[in-house]
Structures are given as C-alpha cells and as structure tokens.
C-alpha atoms as a PDB file:
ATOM      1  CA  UNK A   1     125.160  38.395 113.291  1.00  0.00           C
ATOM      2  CA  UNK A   2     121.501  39.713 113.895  1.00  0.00           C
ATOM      3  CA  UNK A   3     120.168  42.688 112.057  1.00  0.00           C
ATOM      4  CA  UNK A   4     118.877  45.333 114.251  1.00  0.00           C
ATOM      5  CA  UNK A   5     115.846  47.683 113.671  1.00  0.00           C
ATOM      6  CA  UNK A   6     117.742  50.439 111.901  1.00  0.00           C
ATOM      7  CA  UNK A   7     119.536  48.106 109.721  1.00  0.00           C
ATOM      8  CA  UNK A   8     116.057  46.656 108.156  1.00  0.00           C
ATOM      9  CA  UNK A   9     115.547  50.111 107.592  1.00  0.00           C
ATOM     10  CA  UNK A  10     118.304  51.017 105.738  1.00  0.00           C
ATOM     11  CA  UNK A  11     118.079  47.571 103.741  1.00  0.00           C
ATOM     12  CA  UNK A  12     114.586  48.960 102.697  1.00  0.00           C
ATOM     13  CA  UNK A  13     115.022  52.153 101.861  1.00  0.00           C
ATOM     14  CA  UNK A  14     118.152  50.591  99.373  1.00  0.00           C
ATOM     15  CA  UNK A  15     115.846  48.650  97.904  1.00  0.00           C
ATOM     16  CA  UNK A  16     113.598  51.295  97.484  1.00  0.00           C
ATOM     17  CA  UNK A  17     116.174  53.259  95.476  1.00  0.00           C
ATOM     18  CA  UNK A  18     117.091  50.115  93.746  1.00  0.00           C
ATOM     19  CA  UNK A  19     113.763  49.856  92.617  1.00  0.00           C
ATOM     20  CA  UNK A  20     112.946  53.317  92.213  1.00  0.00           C
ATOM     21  CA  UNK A  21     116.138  53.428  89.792  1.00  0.00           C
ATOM     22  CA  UNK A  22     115.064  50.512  88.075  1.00  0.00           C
ATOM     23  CA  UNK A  23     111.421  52.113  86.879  1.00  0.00           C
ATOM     24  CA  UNK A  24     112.477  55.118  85.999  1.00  0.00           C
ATOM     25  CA  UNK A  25     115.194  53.058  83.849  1.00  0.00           C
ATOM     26  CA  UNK A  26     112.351  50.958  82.053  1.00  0.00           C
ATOM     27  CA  UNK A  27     109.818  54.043  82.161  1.00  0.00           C
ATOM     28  CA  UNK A  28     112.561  55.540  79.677  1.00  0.00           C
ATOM     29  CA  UNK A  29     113.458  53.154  77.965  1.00  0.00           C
ATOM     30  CA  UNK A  30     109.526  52.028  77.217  1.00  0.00           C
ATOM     31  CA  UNK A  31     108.591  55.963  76.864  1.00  0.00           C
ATOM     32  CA  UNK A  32     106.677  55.283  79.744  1.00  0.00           C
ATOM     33  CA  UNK A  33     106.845  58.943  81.070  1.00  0.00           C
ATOM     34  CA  UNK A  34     102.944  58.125  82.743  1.00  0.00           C
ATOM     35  CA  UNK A  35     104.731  56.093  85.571  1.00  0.00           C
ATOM     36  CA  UNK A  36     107.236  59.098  85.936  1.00  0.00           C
ATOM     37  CA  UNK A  37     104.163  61.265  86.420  1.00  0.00           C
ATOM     38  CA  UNK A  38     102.547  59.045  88.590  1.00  0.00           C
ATOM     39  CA  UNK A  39     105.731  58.632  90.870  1.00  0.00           C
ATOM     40  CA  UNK A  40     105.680  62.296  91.097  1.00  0.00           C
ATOM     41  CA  UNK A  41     102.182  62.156  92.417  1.00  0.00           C
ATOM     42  CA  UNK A  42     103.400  59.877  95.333  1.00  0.00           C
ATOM     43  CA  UNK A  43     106.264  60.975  96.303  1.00  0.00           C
ATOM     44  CA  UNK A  44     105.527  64.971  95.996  1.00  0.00           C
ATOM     45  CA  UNK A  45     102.381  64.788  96.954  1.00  0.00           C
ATOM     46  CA  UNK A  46      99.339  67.201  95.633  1.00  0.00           C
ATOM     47  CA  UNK A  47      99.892  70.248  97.750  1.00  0.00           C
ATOM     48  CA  UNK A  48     100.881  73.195  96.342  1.00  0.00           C
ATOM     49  CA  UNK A  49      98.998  72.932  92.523  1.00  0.00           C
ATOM     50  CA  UNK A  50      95.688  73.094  91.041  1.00  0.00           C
ATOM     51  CA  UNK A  51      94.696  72.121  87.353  1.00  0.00           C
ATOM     52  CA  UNK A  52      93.172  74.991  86.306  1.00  0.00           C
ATOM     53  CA  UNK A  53      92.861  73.534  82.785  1.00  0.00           C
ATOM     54  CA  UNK A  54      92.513  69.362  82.408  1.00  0.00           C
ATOM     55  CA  UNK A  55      92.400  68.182  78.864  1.00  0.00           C
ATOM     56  CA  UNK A  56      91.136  71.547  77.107  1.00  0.00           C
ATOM     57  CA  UNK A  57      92.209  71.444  73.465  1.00  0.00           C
ATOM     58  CA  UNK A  58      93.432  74.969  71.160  1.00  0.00           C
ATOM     59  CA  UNK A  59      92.762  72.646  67.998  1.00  0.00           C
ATOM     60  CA  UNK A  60      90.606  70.264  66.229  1.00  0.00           C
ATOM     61  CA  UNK A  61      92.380  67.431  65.720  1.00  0.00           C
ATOM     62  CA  UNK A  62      92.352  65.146  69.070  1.00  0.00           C
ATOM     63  CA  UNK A  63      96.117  65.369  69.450  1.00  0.00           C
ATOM     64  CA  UNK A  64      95.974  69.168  70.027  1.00  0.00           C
ATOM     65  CA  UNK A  65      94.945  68.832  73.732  1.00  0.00           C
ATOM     66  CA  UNK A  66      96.105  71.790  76.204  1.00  0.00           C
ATOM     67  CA  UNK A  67      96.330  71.985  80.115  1.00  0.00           C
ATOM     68  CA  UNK A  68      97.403  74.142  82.537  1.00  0.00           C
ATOM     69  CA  UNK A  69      98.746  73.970  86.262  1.00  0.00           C
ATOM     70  CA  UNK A  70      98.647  76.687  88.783  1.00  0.00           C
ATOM     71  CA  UNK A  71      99.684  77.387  92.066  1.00  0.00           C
ATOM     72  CA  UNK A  72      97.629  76.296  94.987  1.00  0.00           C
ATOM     73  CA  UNK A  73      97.625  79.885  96.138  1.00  0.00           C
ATOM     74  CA  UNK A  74      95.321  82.742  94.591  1.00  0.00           C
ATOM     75  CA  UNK A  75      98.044  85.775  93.548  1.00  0.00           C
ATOM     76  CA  UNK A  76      97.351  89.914  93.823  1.00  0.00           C
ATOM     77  CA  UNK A  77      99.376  89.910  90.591  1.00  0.00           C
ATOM     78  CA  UNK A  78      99.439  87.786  87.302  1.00  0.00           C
ATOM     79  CA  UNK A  79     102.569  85.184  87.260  1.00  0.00           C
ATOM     80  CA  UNK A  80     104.571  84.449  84.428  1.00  0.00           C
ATOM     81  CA  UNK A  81     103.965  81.851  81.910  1.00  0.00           C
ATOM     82  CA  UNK A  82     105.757  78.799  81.328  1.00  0.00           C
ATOM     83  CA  UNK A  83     104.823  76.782  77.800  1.00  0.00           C
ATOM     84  CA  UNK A  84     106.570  73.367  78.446  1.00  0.00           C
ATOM     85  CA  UNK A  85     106.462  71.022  75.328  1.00  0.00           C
ATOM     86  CA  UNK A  86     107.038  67.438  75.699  1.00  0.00           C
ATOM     87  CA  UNK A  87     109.276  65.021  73.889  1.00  0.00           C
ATOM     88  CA  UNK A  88     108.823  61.676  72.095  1.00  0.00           C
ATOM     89  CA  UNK A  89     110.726  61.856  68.461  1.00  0.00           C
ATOM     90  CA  UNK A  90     107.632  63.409  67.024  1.00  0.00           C
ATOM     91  CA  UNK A  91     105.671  60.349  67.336  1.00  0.00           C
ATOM     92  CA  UNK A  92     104.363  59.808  70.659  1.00  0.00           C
ATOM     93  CA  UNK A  93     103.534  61.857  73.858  1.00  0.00           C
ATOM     94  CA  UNK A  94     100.842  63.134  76.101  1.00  0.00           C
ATOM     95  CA  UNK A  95     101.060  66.301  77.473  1.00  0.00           C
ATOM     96  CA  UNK A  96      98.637  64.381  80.475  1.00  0.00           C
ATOM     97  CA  UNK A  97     101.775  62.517  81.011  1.00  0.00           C
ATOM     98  CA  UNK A  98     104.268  65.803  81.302  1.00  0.00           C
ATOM     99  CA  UNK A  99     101.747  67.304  84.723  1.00  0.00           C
ATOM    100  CA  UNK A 100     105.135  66.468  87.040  1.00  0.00           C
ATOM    101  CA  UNK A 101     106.231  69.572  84.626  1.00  0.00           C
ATOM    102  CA  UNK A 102     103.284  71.673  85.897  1.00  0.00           C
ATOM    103  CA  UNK A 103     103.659  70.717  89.589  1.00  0.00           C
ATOM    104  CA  UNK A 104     107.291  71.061  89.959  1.00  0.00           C
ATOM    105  CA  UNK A 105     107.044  74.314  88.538  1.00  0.00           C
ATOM    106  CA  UNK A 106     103.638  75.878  89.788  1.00  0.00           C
ATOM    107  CA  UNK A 107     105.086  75.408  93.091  1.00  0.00           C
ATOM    108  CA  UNK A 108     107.718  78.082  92.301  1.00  0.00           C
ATOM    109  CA  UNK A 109     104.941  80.754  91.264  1.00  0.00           C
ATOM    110  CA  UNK A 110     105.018  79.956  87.507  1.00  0.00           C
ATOM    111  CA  UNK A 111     101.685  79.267  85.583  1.00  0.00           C
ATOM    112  CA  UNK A 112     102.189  76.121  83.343  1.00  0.00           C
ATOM    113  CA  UNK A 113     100.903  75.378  80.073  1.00  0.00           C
ATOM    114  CA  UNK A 114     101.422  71.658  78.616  1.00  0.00           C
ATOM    115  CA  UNK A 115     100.187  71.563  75.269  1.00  0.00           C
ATOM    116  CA  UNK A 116     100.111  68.545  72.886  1.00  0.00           C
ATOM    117  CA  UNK A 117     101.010  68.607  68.986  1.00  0.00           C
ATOM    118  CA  UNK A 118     100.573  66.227  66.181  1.00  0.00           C
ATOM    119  CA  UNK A 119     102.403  63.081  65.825  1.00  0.00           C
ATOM    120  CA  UNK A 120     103.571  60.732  63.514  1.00  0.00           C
ATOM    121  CA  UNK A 121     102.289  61.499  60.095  1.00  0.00           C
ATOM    122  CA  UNK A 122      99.750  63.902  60.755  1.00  0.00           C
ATOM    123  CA  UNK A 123     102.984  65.798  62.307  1.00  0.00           C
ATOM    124  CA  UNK A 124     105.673  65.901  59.811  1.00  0.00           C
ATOM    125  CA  UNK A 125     108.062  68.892  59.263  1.00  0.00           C
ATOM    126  CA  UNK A 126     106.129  71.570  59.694  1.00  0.00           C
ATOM    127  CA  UNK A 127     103.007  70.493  61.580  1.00  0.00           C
ATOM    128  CA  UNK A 128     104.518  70.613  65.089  1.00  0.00           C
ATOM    129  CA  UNK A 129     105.700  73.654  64.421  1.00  0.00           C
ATOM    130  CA  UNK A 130     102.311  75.291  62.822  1.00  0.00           C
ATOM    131  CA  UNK A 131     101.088  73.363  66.319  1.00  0.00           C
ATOM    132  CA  UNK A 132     103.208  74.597  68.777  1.00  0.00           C
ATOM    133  CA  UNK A 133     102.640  78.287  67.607  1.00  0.00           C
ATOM    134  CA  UNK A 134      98.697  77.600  67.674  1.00  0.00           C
ATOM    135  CA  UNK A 135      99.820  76.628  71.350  1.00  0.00           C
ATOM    136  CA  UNK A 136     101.631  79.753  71.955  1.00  0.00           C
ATOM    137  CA  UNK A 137      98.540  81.903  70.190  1.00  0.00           C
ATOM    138  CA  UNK A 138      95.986  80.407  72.631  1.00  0.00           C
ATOM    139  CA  UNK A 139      98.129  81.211  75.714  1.00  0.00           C
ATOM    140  CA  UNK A 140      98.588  84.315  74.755  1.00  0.00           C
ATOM    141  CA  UNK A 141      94.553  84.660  74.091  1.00  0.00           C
ATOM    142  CA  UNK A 142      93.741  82.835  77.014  1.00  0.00           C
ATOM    143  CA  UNK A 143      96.267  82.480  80.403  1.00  0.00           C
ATOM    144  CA  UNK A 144      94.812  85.348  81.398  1.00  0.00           C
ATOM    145  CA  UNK A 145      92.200  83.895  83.090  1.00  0.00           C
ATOM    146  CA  UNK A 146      94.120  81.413  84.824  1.00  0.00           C
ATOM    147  CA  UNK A 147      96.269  84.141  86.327  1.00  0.00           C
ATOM    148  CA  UNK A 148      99.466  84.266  83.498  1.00  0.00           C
ATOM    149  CA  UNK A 149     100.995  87.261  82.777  1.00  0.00           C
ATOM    150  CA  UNK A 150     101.358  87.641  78.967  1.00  0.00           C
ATOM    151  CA  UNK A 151     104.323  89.904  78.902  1.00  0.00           C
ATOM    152  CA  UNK A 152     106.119  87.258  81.187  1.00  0.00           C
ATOM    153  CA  UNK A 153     106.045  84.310  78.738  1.00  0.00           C
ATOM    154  CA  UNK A 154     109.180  81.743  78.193  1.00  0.00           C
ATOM    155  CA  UNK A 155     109.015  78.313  76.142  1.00  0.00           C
ATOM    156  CA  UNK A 156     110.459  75.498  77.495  1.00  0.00           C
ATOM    157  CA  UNK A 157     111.052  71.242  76.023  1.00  0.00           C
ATOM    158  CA  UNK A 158     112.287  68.400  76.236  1.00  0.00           C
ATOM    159  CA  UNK A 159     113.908  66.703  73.605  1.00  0.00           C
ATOM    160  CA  UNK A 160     111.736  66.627  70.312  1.00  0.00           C
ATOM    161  CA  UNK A 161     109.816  69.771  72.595  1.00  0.00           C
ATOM    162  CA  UNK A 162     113.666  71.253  72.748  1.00  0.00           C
ATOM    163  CA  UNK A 163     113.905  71.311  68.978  1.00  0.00           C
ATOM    164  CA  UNK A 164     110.140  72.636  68.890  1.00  0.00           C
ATOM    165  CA  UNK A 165     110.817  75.727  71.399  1.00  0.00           C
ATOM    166  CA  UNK A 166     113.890  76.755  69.923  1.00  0.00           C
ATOM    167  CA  UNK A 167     112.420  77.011  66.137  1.00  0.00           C
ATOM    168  CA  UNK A 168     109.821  79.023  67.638  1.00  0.00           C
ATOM    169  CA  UNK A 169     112.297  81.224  69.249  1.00  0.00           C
ATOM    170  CA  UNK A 170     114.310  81.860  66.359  1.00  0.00           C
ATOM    171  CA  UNK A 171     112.606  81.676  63.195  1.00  0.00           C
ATOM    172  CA  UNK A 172     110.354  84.549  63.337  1.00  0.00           C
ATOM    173  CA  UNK A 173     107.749  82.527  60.759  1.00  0.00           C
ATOM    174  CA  UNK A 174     106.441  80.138  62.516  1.00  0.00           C
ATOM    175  CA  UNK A 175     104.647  83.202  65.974  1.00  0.00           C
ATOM    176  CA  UNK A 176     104.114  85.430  63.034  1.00  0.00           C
ATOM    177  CA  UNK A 177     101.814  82.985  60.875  1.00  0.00           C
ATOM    178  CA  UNK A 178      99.578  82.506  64.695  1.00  0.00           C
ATOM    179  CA  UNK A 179      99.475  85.977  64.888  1.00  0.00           C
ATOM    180  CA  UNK A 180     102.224  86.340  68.105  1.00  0.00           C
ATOM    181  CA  UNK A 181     104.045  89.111  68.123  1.00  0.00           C
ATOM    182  CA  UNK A 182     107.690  89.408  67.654  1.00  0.00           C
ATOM    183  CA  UNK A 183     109.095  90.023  71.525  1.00  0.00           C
ATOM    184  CA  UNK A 184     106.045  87.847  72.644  1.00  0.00           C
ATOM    185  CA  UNK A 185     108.577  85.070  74.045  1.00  0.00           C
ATOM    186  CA  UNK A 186     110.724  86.318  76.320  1.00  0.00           C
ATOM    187  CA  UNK A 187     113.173  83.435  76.692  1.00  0.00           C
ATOM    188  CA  UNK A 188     113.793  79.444  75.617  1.00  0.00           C
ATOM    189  CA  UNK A 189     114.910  76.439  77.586  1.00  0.00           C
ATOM    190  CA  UNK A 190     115.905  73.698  75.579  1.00  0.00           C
ATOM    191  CA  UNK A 191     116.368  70.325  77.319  1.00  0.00           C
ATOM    192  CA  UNK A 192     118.665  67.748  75.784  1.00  0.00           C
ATOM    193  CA  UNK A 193     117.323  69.005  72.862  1.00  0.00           C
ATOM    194  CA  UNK A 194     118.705  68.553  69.194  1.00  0.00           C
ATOM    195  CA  UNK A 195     119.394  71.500  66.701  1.00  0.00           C
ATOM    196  CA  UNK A 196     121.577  70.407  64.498  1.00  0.00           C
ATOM    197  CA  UNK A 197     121.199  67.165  62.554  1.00  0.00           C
ATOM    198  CA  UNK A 198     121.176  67.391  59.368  1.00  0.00           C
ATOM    199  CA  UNK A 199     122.023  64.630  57.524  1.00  0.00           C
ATOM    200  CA  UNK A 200     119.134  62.703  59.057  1.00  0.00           C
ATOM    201  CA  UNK A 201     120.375  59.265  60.524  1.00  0.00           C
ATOM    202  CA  UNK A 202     117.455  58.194  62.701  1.00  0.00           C
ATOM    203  CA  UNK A 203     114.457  56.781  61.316  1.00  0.00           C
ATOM    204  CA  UNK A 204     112.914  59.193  63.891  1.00  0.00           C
ATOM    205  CA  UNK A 205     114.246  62.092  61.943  1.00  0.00           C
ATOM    206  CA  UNK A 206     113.636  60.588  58.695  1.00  0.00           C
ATOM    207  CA  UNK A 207     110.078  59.994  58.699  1.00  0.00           C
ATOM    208  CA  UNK A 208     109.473  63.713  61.124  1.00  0.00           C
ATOM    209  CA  UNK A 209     111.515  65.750  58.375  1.00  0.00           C
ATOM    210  CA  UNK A 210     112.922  63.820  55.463  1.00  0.00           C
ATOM    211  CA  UNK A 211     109.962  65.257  53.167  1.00  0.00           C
ATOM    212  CA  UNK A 212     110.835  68.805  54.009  1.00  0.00           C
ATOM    213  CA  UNK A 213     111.555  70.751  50.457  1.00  0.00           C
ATOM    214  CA  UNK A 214     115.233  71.820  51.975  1.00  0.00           C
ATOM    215  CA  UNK A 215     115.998  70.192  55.087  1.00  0.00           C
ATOM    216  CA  UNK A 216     118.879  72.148  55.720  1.00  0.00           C
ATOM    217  CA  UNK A 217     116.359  74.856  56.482  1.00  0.00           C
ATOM    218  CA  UNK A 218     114.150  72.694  59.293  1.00  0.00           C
ATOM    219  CA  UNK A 219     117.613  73.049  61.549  1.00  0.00           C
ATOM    220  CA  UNK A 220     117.552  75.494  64.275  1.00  0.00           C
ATOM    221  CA  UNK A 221     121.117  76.502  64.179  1.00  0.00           C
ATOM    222  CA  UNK A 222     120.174  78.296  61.091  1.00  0.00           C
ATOM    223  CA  UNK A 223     118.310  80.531  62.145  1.00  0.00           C
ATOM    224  CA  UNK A 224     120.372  82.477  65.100  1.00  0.00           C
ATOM    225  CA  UNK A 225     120.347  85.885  65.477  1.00  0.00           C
ATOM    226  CA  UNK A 226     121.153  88.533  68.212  1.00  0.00           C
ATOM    227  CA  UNK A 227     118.064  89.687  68.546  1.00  0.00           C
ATOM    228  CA  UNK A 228     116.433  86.405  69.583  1.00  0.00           C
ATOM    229  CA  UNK A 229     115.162  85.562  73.285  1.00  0.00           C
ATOM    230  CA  UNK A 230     117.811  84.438  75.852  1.00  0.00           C
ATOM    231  CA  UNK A 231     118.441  80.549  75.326  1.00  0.00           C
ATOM    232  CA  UNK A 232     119.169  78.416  78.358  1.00  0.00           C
ATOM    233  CA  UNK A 233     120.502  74.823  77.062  1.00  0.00           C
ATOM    234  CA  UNK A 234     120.810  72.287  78.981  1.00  0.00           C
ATOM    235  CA  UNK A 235     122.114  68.945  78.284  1.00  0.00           C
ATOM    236  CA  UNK A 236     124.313  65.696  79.767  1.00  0.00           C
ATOM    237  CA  UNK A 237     127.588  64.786  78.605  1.00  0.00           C
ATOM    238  CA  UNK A 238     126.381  61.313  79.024  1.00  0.00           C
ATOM    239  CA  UNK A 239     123.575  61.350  75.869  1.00  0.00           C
ATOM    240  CA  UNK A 240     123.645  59.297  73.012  1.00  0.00           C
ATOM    241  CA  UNK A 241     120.213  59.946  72.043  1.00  0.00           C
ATOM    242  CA  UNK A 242     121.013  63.605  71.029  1.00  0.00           C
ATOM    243  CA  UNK A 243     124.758  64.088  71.605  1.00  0.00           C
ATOM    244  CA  UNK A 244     126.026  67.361  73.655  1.00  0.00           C
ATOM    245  CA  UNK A 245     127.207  68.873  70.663  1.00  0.00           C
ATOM    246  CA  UNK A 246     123.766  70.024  69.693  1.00  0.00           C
ATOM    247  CA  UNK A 247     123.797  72.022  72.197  1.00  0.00           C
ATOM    248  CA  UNK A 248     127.557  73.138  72.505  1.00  0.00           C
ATOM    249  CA  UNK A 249     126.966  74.081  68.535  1.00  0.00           C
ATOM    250  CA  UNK A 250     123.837  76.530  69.283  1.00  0.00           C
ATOM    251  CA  UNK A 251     125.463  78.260  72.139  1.00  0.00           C
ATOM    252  CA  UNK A 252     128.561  79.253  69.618  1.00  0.00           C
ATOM    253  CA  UNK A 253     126.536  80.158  67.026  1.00  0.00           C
ATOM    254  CA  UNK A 254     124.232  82.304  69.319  1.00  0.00           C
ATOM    255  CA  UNK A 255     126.947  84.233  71.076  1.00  0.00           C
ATOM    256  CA  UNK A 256     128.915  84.727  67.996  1.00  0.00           C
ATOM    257  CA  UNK A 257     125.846  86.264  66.559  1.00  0.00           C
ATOM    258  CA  UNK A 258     125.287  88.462  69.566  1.00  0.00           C
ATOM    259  CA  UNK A 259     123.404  86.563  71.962  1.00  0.00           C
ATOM    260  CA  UNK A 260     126.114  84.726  74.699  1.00  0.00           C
ATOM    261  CA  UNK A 261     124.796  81.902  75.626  1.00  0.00           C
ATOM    262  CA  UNK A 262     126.560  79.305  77.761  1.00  0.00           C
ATOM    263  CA  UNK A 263     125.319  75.618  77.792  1.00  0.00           C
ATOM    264  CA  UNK A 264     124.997  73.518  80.788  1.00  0.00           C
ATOM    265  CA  UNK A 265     126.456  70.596  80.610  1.00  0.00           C
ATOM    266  CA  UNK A 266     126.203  68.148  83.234  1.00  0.00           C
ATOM    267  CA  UNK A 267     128.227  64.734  83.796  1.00  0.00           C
ATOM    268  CA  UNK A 268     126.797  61.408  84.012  1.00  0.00           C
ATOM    269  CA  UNK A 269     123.391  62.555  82.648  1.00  0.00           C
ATOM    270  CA  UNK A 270     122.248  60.880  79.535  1.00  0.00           C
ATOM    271  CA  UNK A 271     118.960  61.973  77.653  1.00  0.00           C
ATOM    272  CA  UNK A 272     116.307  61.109  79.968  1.00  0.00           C
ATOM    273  CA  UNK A 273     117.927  62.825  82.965  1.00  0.00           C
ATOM    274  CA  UNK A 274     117.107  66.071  81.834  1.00  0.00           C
ATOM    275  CA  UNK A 275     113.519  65.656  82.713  1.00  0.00           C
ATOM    276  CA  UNK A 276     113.257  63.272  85.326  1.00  0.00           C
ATOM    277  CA  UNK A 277     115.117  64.993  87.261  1.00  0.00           C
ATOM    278  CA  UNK A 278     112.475  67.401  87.479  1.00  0.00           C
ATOM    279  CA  UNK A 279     109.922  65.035  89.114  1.00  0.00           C
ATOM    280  CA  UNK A 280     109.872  63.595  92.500  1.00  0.00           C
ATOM    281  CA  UNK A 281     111.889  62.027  94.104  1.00  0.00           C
ATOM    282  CA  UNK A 282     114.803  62.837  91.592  1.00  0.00           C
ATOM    283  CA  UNK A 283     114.403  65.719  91.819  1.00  0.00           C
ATOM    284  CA  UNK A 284     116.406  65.901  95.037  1.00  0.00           C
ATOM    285  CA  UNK A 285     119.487  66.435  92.431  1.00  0.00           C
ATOM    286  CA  UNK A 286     118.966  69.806  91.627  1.00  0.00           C
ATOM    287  CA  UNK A 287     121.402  70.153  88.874  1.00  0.00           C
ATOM    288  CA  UNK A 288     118.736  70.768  86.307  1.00  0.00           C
ATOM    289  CA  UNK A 289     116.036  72.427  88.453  1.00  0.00           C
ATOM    290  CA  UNK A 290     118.359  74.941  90.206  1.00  0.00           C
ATOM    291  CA  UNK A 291     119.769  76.461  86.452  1.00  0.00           C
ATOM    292  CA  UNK A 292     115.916  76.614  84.810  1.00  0.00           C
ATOM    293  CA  UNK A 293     114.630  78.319  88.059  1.00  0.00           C
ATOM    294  CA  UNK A 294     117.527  80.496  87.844  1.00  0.00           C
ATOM    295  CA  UNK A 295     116.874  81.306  84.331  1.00  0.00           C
ATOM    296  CA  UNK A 296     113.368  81.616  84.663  1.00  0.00           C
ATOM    297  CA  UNK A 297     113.891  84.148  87.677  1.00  0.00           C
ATOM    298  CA  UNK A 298     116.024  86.596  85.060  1.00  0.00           C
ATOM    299  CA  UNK A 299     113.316  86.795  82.502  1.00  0.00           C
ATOM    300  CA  UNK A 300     110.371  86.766  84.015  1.00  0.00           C
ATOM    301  CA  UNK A 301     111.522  89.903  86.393  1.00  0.00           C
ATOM    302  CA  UNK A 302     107.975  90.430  88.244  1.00  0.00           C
ATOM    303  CA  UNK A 303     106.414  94.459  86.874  1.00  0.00           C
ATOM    304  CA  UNK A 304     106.702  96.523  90.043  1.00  0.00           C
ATOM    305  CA  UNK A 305     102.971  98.528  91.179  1.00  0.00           C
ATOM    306  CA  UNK A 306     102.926 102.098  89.700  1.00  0.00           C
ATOM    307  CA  UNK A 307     103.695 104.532  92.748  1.00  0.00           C
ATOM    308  CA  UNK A 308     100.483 106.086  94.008  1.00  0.00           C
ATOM    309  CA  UNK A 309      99.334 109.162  92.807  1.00  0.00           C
ATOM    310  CA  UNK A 310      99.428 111.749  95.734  1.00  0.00           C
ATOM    311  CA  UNK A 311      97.380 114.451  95.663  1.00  0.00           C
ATOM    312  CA  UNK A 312      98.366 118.107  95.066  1.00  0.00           C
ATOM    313  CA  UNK A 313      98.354 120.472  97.909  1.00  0.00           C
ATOM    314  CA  UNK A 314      98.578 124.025  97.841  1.00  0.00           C
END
C-alpha cells in the first residue's frame, strides 16, 4: 500500500508534534525555559512586539536585570502594566528566558515588565521579596516612558514568581518598604503557584526559607484580607510539583475573608503547563490564556477621555 502526498504530510506534521512534545518535556524537566522561548520565536513569529527595554537592570547586583515588551503599535493612550515574575524554586531563572511572556501578552495591548530577582543564597527569605518590590518601585518610576499606565498595574508568576506576586499583594510590608503605595497593584495572577507549605519538605524550600525567624509568617495564606487586590489562581489538577491545594486553600481563605475568589483548575495540566501554554505553538490550548486575558480585561478597565469642555453661549 503506497503512501500518497497528503499522507507524508500528515506523518510529518505527527512527528512534528511528537517532537515538539518531547522538547518542551525535556525543556521542563532540564529548566530549560530558553528553548521554550526560542520555540516561541519560531513558531509566533516577531510581529506584533518591540523590546522597548533589553537587559536594563533596577538594582546593583547582576541578578536584578529588568526588561520590558511592548506592542508593535504606538498607542493615543497609556496601556496597562503587566509585572510577570518568573519561576525556578528561587534558585535559577532569567527573566531573558520568560520574553514568550512579553510577546504573548504585548500582542493583547498590555505593556510587559520581566524583572529578575536574586537567587540561591544571595536570595533567601526575604530577598526576593525586598527584590520584587524594588521591581514594582521602578515600574512604577519608570513605565511611563514606555507607554504603561501606572494606575493600571497587575502582578503576575509563575511558580516560585506565583508565591512572589501574591506576598506582594497581600502583605502590605514588603510595596510599603519600596515606597509603592497601598492600591498601587490592582490585581494578582498566580500560576501554579504555592502558598501554603509550611512544614518545608523540599530542599528547594529549605534552603529559600528555612532561616526565616518564624516561617509560619513567610506563607501567603497568612496574610489574606478583604481589602487585598483581586487574585486570579490558576493551577492543574495534574501537579505534583506544587499540589492544587495551594491554590484551592488561598481561594477559601480569601473569600471567607471578603475577597471571593474562585481558582481555576484545569485537568491533565501538571506544573509546567501553566506557562507553556502561554508560548507558541501551545498556546493553541487556550485554557490558561483565555482566563488571564479575561482577568486582566476586568482590572485594567481602560480611563475613558474627559468630555470636552464646550463653550458658554449666551
């Protein structure tokens, strides 16, 4: 039996997927997320973005790099801000690495900040926190000029990011040391993020937090309130890296103290998922991209032109 045209094609583009599936896999498992990015780059393409920002830094130390993405297309009125955080159990990551963030999501009108913290020992409990709110200072001192709207700001992460964004968003301590106003944040998305895991039983967690005076007080979930921005979690029943119940806890403690929040959780995703499927070509499976645009749409509710003055007549 002889294979015609269009079945060599469809035996290629299989093996395509098959391979495609197969470097993501590794790029994961390896913490790879540079061949993630760089997939993104091929199969997205580079329409649609600018880096307005490439390897700036809000800090001394070399770790403490910033960048930010754009859309392609000038705007009459400042966008809103996203401040995406990356991942990596507090020990590696390049925010370089995260720019499928920035494209995916400068395409959609946002302005994208990807800023970089310290790792490993240099960025024990609370160092990524002192450097994530240094981050939020200098976007709020600076995205003006790439066209941000600072009263249209919202914090998003990824995993060790998710844990960073959230303790930003809740205890007050950490924006008020930078000098950020209370309000300043306007909302959180937390990817597959973890917020409450105390006892430590990683080695991950250990060496990022076990020195902390009371560890019980380096946990997000204790510090909810009702007055806090809106929370979007998102997470995959499917993660054994940081289980679903991280998430499922924070949303009951945030609506019980005022705030409802409803967790997405979404089957057959395990840790990774959350943020690959927001570069190209996964992210053809909307499931994550569809909720955080949604989410981003409610907060960041674009300020309507004052009415013209018109002049008086007698």
């Amino acid at each position: 039996m002889q294979i015609g045209k269009v079945g060599w094609i469809l035996i290629g583009l299989a093996l395509t997927a098959l391979v495609l599936f197969g470097v993501w896999r590794w790029a994961l498992a390896n913490n790879a997320v540079a061949l993630l990015d760089w997939g993104d780059r091929q199969f997205g393409g580079n329409s649609g973005y600018k880096i307005a920002l490439a390897d700036g830094h809000y800090g001394s130390d070399a770790q403490q790099r910033i960048e930010v993405i754009v859309p392609a297309e000038a705007s009459p009125r400042p966008r809103p801000v996203v401040v995406f955080i990356h991942g990596g159990s507090w020990n590696s990551g390049d925010p370089r690495d995260y720019r499928f963030i920035g494209r995916t999501l400068a395409r959609q009108g946002y302005v994208v900040v990807l800023p970089g913290y310290r790792l490993g020992d240099k960025g024990k409990f609370p160092a990524m926190l002192e450097d994530g709110a240094a981050a939020v200072a200098w976007t709020r001192d600076h995205v003006t000029q790439y066209g941000g709207d600072t009263g249209q700001v919202v914090l998003m992460g990824h995993s060790a990011g998710a844990y960073n964004v959230m303790m930003l968003a809740l205890e007050r301590q950490w924006l008020g040391r930078a000098g950020v106003p209370d309000g300043f944040v306007k909302g959180v998305i937390g990817l597959s993020g973890p917020y409450d895991f105390y006892p430590f039983t990683s080695d991950s967690t250990r060496h990022a937090f076990g020195s902390a005076p009371d560890p019980v007080l380096t946990q997000p979930i204790h510090f909810v309130r009702g007055d806090a921005p809106h929370v979007l979690l998102i997470t995959g029943d499917a993660d054994t890296t940081v289980k679903p119940r991280n998430s499922l806890a924070l949303a009951a403690a945030l609506t019980q103290a005022g705030l409802p929040t409803r967790p997405v959780v979404l089957p057959g995703m395990d840790h990774g998922d959350t943020v690959v499927k927001l570069a190209a070509p996964f992210d053809r499976d909307r499931r994550v991209l569809d909720p955080v645009l949604a989410f981003l749409a409610a907060q960041c509710q674009p300020k309507l032109p004052s009415p013209p003055v018109q002049p008086h007549r007698p």
